[in-house]
C-alpha atoms as a PDB file:
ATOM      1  CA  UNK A   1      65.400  21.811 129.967  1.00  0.00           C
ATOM      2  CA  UNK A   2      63.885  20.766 133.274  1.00  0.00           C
ATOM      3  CA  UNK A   3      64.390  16.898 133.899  1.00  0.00           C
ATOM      4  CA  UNK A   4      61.368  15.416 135.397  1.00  0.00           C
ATOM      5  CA  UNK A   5      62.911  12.275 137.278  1.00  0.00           C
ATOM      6  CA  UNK A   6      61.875  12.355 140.357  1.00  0.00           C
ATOM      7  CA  UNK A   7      59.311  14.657 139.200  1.00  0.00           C
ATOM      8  CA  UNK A   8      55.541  14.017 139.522  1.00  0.00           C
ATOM      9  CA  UNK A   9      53.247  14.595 136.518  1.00  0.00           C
ATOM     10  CA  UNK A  10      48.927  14.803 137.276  1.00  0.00           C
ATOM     11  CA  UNK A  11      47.549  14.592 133.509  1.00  0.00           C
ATOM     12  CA  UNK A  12      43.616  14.728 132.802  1.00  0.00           C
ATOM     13  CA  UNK A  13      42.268  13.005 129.606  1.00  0.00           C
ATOM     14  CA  UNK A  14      45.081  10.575 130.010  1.00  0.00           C
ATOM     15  CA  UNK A  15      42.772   7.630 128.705  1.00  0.00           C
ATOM     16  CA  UNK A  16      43.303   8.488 125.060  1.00  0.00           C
ATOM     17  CA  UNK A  17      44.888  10.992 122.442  1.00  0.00           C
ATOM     18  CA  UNK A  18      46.935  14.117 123.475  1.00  0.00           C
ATOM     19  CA  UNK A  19      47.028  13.162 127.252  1.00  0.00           C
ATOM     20  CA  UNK A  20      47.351   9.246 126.851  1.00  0.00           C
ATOM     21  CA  UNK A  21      50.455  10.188 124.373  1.00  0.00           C
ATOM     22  CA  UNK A  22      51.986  12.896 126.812  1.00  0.00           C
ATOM     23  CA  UNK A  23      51.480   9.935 129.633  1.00  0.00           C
ATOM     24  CA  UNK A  24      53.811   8.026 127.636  1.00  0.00           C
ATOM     25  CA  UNK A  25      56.604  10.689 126.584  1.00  0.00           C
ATOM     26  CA  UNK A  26      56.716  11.794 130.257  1.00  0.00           C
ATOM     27  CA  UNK A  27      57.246   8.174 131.466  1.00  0.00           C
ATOM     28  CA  UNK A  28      60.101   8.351 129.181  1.00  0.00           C
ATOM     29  CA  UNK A  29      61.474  11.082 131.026  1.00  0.00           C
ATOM     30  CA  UNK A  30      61.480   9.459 134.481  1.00  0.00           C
ATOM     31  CA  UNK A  31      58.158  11.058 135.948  1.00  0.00           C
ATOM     32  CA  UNK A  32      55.814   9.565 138.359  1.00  0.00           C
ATOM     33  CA  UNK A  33      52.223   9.480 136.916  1.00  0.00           C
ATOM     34  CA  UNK A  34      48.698  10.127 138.403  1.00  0.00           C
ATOM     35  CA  UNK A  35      46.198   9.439 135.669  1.00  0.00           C
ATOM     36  CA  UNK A  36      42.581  10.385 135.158  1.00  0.00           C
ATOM     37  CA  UNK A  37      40.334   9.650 133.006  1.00  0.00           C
ATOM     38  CA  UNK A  38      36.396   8.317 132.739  1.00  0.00           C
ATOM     39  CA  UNK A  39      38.023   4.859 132.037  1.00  0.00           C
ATOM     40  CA  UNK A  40      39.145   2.997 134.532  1.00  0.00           C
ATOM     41  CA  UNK A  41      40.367   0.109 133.054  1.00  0.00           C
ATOM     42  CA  UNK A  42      41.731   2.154 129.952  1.00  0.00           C
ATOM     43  CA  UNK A  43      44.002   4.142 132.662  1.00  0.00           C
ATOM     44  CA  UNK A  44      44.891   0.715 134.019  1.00  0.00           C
ATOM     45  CA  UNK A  45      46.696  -0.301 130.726  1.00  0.00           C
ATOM     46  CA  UNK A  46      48.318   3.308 130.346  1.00  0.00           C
ATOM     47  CA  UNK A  47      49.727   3.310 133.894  1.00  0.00           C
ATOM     48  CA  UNK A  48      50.928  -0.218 132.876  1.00  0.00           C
ATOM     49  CA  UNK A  49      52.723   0.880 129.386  1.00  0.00           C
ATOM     50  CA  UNK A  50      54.244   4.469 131.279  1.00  0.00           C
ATOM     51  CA  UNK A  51      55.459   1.524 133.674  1.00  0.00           C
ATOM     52  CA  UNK A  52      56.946  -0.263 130.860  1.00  0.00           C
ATOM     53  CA  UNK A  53      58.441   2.882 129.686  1.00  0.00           C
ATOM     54  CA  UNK A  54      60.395   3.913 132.488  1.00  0.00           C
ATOM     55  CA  UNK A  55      57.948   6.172 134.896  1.00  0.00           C
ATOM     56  CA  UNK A  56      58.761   4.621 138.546  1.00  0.00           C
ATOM     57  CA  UNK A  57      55.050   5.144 139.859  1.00  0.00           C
ATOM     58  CA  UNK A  58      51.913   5.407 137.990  1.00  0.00           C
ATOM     59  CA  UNK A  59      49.031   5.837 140.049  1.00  0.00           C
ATOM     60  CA  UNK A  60      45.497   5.698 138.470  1.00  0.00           C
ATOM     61  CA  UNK A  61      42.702   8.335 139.321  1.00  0.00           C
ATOM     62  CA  UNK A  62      39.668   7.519 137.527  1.00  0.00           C
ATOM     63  CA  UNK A  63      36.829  10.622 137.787  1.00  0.00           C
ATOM     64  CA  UNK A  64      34.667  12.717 135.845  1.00  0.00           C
ATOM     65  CA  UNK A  65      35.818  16.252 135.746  1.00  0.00           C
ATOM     66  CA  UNK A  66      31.922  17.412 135.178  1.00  0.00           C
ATOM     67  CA  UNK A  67      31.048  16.746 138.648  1.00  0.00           C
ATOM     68  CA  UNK A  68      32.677  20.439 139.611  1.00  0.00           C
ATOM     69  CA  UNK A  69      31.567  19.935 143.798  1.00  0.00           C
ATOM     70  CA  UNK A  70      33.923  17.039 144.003  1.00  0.00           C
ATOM     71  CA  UNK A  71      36.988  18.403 142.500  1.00  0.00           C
ATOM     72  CA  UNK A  72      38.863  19.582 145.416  1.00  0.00           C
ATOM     73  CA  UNK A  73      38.336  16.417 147.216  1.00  0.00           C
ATOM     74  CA  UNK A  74      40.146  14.950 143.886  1.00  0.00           C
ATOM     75  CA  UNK A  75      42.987  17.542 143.639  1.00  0.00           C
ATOM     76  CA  UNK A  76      43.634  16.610 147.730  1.00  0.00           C
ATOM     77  CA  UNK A  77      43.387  12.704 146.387  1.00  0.00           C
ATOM     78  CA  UNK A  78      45.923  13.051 143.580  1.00  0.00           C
ATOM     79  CA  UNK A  79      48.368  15.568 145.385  1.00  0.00           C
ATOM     80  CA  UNK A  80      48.149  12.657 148.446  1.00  0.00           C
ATOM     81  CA  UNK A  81      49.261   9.977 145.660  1.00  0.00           C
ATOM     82  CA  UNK A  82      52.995  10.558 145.798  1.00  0.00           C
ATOM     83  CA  UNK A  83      52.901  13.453 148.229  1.00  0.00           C
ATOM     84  CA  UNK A  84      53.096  16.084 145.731  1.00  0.00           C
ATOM     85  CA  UNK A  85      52.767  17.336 142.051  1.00  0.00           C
ATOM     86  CA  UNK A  86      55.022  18.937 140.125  1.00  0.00           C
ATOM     87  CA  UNK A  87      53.142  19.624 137.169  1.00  0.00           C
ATOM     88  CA  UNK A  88      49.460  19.330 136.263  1.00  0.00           C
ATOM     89  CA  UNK A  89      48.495  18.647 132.619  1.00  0.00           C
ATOM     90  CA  UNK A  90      44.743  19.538 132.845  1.00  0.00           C
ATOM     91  CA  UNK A  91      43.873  18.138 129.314  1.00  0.00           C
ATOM     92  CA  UNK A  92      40.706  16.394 129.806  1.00  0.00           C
ATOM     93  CA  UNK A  93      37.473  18.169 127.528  1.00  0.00           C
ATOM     94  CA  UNK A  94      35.196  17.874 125.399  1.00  0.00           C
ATOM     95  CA  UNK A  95      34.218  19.451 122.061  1.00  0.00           C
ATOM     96  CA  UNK A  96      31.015  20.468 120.296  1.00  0.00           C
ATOM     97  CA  UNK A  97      29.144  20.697 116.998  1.00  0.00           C
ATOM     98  CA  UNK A  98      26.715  23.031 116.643  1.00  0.00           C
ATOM     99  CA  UNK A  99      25.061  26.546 115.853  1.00  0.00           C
ATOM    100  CA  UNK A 100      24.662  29.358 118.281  1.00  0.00           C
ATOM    101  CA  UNK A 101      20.634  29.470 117.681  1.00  0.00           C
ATOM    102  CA  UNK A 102      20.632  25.660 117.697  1.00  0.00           C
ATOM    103  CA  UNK A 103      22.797  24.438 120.513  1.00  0.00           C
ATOM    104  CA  UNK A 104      20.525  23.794 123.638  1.00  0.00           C
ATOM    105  CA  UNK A 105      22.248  26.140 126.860  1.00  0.00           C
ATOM    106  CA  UNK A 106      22.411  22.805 128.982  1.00  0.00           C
ATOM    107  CA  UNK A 107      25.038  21.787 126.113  1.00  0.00           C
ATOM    108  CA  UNK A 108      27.089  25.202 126.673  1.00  0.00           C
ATOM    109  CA  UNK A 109      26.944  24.807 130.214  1.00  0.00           C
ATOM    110  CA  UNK A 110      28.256  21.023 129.819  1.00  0.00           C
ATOM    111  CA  UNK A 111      31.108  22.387 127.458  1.00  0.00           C
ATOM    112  CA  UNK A 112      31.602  25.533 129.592  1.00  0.00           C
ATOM    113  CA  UNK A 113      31.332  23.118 133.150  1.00  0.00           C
ATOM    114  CA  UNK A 114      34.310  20.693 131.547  1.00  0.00           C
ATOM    115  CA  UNK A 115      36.241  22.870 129.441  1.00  0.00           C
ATOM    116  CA  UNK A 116      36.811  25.979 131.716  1.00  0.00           C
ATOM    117  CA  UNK A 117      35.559  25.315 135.491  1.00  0.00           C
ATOM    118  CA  UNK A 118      36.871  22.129 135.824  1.00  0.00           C
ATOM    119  CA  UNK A 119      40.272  23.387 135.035  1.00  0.00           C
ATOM    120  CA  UNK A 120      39.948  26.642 136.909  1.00  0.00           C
ATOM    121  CA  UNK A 121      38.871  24.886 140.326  1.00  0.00           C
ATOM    122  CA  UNK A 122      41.307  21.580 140.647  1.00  0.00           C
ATOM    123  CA  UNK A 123      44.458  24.505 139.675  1.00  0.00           C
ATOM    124  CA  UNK A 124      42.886  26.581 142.418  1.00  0.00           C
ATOM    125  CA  UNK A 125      42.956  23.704 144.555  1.00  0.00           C
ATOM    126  CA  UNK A 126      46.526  22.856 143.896  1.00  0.00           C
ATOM    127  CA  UNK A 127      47.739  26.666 143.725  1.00  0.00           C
ATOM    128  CA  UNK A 128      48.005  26.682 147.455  1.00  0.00           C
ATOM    129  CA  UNK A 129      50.286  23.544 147.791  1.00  0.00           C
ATOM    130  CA  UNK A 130      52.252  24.014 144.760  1.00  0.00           C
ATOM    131  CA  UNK A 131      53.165  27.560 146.035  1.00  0.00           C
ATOM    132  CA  UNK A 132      53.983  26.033 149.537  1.00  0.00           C
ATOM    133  CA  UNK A 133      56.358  23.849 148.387  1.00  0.00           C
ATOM    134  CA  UNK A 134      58.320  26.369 146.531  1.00  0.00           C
ATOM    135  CA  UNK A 135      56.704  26.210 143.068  1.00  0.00           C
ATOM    136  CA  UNK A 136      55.186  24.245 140.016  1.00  0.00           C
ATOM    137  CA  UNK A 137      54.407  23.784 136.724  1.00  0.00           C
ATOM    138  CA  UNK A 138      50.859  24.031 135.221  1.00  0.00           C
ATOM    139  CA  UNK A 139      49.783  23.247 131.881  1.00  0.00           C
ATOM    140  CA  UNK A 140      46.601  23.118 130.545  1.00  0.00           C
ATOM    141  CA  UNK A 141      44.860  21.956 126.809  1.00  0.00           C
ATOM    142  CA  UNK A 142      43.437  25.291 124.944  1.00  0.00           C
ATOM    143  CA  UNK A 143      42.889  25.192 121.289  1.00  0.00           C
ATOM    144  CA  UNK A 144      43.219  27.206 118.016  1.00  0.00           C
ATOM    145  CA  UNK A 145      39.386  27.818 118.201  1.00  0.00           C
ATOM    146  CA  UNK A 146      40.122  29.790 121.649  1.00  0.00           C
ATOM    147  CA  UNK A 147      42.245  32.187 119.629  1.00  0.00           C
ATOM    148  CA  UNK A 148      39.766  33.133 117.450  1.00  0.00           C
ATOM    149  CA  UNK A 149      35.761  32.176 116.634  1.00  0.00           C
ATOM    150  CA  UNK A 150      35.087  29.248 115.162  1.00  0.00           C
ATOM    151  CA  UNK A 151      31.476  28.056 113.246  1.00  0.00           C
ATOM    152  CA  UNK A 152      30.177  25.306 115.326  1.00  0.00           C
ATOM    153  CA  UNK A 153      31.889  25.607 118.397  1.00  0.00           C
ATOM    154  CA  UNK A 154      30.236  28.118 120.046  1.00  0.00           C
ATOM    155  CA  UNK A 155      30.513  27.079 123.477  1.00  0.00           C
ATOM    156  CA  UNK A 156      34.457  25.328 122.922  1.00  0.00           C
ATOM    157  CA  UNK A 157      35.611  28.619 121.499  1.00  0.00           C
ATOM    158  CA  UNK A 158      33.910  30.190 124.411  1.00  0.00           C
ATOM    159  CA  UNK A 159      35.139  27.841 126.929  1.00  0.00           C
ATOM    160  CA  UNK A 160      38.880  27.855 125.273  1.00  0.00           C
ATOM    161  CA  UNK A 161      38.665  31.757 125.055  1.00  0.00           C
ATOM    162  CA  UNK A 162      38.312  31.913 128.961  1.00  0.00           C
ATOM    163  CA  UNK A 163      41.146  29.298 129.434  1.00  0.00           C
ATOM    164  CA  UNK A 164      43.483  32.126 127.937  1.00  0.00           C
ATOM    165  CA  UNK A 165      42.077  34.814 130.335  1.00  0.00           C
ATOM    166  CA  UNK A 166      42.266  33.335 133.520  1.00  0.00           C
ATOM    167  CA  UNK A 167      45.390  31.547 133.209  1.00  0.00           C
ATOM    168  CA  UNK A 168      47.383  34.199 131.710  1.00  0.00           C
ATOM    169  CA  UNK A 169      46.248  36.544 134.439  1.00  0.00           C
ATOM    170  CA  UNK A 170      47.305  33.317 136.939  1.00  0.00           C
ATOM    171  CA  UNK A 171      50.224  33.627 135.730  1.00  0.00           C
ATOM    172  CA  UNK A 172      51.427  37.093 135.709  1.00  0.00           C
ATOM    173  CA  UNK A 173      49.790  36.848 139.902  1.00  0.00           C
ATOM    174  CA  UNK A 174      52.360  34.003 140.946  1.00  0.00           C
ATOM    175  CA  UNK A 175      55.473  34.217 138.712  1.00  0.00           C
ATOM    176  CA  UNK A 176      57.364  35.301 141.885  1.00  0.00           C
ATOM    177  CA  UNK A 177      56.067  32.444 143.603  1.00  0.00           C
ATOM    178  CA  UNK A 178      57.715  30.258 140.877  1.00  0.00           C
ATOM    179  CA  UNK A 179      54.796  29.058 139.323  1.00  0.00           C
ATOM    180  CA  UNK A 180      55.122  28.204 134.952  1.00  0.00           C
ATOM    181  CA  UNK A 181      51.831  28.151 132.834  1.00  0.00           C
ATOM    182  CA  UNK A 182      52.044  26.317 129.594  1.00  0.00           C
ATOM    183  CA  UNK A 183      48.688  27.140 127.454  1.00  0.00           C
ATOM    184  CA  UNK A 184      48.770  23.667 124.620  1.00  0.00           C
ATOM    185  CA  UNK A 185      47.199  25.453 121.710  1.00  0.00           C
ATOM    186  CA  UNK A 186      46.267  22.336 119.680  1.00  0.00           C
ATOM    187  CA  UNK A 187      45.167  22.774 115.797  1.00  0.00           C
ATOM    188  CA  UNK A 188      44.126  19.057 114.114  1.00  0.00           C
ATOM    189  CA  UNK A 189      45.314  16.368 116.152  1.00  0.00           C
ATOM    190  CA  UNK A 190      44.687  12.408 115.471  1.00  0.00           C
ATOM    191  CA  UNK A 191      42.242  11.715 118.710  1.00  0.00           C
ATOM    192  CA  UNK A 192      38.822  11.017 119.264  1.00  0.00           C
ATOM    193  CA  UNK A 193      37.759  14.480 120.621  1.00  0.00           C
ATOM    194  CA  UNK A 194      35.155  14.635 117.341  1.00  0.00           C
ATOM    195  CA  UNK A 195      34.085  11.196 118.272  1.00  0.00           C
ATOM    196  CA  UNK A 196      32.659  12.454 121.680  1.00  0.00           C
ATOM    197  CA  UNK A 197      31.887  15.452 120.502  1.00  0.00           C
ATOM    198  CA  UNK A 198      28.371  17.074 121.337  1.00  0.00           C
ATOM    199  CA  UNK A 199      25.483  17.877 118.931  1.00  0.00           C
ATOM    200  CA  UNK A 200      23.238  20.378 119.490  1.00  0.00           C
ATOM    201  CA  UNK A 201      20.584  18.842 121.747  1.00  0.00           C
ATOM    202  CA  UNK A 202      23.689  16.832 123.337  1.00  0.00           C
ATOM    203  CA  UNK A 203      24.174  13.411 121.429  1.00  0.00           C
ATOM    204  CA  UNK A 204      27.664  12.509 120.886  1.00  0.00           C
ATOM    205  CA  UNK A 205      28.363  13.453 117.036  1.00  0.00           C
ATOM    206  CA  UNK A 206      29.718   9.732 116.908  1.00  0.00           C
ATOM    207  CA  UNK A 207      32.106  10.940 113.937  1.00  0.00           C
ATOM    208  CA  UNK A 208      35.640  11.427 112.991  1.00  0.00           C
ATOM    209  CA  UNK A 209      36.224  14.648 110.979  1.00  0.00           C
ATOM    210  CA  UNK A 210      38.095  14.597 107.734  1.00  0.00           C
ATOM    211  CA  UNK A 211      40.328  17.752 109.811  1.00  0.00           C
ATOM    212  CA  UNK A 212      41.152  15.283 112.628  1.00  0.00           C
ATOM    213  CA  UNK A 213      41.632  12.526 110.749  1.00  0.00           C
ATOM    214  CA  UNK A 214      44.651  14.429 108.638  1.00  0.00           C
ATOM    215  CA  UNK A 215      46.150  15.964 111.302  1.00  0.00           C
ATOM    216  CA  UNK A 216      49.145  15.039 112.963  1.00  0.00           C
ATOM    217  CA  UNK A 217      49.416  11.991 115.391  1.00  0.00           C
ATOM    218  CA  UNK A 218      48.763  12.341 119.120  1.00  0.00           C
ATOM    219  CA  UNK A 219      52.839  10.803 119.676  1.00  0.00           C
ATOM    220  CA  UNK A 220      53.880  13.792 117.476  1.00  0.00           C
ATOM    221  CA  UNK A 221      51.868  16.361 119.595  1.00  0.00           C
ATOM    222  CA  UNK A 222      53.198  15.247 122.419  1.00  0.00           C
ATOM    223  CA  UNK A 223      56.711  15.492 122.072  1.00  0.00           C
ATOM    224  CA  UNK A 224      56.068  19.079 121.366  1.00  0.00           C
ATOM    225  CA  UNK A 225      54.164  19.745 124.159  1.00  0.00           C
ATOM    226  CA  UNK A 226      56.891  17.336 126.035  1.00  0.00           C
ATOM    227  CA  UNK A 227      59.703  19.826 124.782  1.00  0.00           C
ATOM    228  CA  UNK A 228      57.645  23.501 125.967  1.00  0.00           C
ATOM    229  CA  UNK A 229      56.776  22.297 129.063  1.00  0.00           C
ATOM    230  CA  UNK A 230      60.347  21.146 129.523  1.00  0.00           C
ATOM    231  CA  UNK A 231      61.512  24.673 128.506  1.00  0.00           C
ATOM    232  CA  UNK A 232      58.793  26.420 130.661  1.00  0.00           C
ATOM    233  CA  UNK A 233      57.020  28.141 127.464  1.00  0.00           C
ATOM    234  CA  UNK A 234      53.820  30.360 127.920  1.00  0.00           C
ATOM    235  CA  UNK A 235      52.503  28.915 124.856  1.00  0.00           C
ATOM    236  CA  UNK A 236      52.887  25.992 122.446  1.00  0.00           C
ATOM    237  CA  UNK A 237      50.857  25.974 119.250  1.00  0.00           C
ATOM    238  CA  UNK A 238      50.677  21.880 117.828  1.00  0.00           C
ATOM    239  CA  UNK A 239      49.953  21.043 114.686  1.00  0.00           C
ATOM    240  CA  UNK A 240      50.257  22.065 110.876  1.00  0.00           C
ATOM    241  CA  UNK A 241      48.734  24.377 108.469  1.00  0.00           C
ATOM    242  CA  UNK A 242      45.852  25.509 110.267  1.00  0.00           C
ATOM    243  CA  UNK A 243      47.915  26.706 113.020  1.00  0.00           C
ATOM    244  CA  UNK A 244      48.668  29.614 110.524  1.00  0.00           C
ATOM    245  CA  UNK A 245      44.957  30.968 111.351  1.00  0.00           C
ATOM    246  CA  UNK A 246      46.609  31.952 114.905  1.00  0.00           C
ATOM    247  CA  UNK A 247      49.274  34.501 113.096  1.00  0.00           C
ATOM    248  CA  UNK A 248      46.507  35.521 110.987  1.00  0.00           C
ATOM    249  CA  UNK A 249      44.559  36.550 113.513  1.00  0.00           C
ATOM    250  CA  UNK A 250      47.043  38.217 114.945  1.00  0.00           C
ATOM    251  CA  UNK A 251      47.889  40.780 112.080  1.00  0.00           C
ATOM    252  CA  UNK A 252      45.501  40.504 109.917  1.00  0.00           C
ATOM    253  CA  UNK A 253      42.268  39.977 112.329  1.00  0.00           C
ATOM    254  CA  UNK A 254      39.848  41.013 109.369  1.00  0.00           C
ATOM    255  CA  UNK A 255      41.191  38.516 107.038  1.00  0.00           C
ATOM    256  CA  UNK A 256      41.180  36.210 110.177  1.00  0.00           C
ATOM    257  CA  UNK A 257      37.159  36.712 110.195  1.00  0.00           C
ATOM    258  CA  UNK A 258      36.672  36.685 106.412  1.00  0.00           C
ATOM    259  CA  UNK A 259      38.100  32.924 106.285  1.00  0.00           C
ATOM    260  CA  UNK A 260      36.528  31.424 109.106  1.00  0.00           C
ATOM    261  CA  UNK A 261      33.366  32.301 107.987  1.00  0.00           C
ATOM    262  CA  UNK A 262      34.172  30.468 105.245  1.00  0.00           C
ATOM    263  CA  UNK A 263      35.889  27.104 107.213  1.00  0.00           C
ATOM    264  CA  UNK A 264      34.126  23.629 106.582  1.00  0.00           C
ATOM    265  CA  UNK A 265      33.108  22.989 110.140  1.00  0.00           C
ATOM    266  CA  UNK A 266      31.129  19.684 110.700  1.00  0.00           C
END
């Protein structure tokens, strides 16, 4: 397992749930921290806990991913921080609840913007550096709806979907240049990702679902994703039953399609 003191972690969505958890089980292991979130003050008390916990540094980065023109002015910001990064958590997204007909394209290209480009333009921004300076890790929040479709979540599955593509393909390019991709495949996780969910015409759907609130608990994800990034694993599926839908899919794709038609998706 790779030990991360003296390592420095860059996690997105690091406010609250999977990434505000991971903060934590990182500091544990010794890494520096760069944080971002919406939230400044929120990051404030997490870079204080991870401080509490054992992480040396903890730097806080407060931004919001949507605005795509400023990202590589932020990746240059957060690699500046500590003077590099050894791994970058891009977890930060957002999630949506709605039909194909009825979801509005400004809220697809809001999911899409966050979800995918975000992601895709800070990790080309940091591919350059992390490849100069022999290497890197990069891991990055998918879902269980980007492995197969999903009612309601037209634009997430879409935006999830494309996460698997391009950073698959990323990393097949720059294995020799000692670059790791971890794709987090999430199923039902305790956060507030419902919460902020978007509706249709783009309100927040303000709710918790009954899935989210039975799944497991954000510490509990963590540590897994903790232990497959630590072992350099292409992929880490977190959760519990549901994450059975993945193998599913994978042999039996036509059964797959015949019970997600039929999954309770508010």
């Amino acid at each position: 397992m790779i030990d991360f003191h003296n390592k420095t972690v860059w996690i997105t969505g690091a406010s609250s749930g999977i990434g505000e958890a991971s903060a934590y089980r990182f500091a544990q292991a010794g890494a520096s921290l760069i944080l971002t979130a919406r939230q400044a003050d929120r990051l404030g008390q997490v870079a204080d806990r991870c401080k509490a916990l054992g992480s040396p540094r903890a730097a806080v980065l407060p931004f919001d991913l949507a605005q795509l023109d400023r990202l590589d002015g932020l990746a240059a910001q957060a690699w500046d921080s500590f003077g590099s990064i050894d791994l970058f958590f891009c977890n930060a997204g957002i999630s949506q609840r709605g039909t194909t007909l009825d979801t509005d394209l400004s809220v697809i290209r809001r999911v899409v913007d966050l979800d995918f480009y975000a992601p895709v333009v800070l990790t080309k921004a940091l591919l350059p550096r992390m490849i100069a300076q022999g290497g890197g890790q990069l891991a990055v929040t998918t879902s269980i709806a980007g492995r197969f479709g999903f009612p309601m979540r037209c634009a997430y599955s879409s935006a999830k979907h494309a996460l698997y593509g391009f950073f698959e393909t990323l990393q097949a390019e720059y294995h020799k240049d000692n670059i790791h991709v971890t794709l987090v495949c999430p199923g039902r996780v305790q956060t507030n990702i419902s919460l902020h969910a978007l509706e249709s015409d783009g309100r927040e759907h303000g709710q918790m679902d009954p899935g989210q609130a039975g799944g497991i608990t954000a510490a509990k994800a963590a540590e897994k994703i903790f232990r497959a990034i630590s072992r350099r694993r292409l992929e880490v599926l977190v959760g519990g039953k549901e994450l059975l839908m993945v193998h599913i899919k994978r042999f039996f794709p036509t059964l797959c399609a015949t019970l997600a038609r039929n999954i309770k998706a508010t």
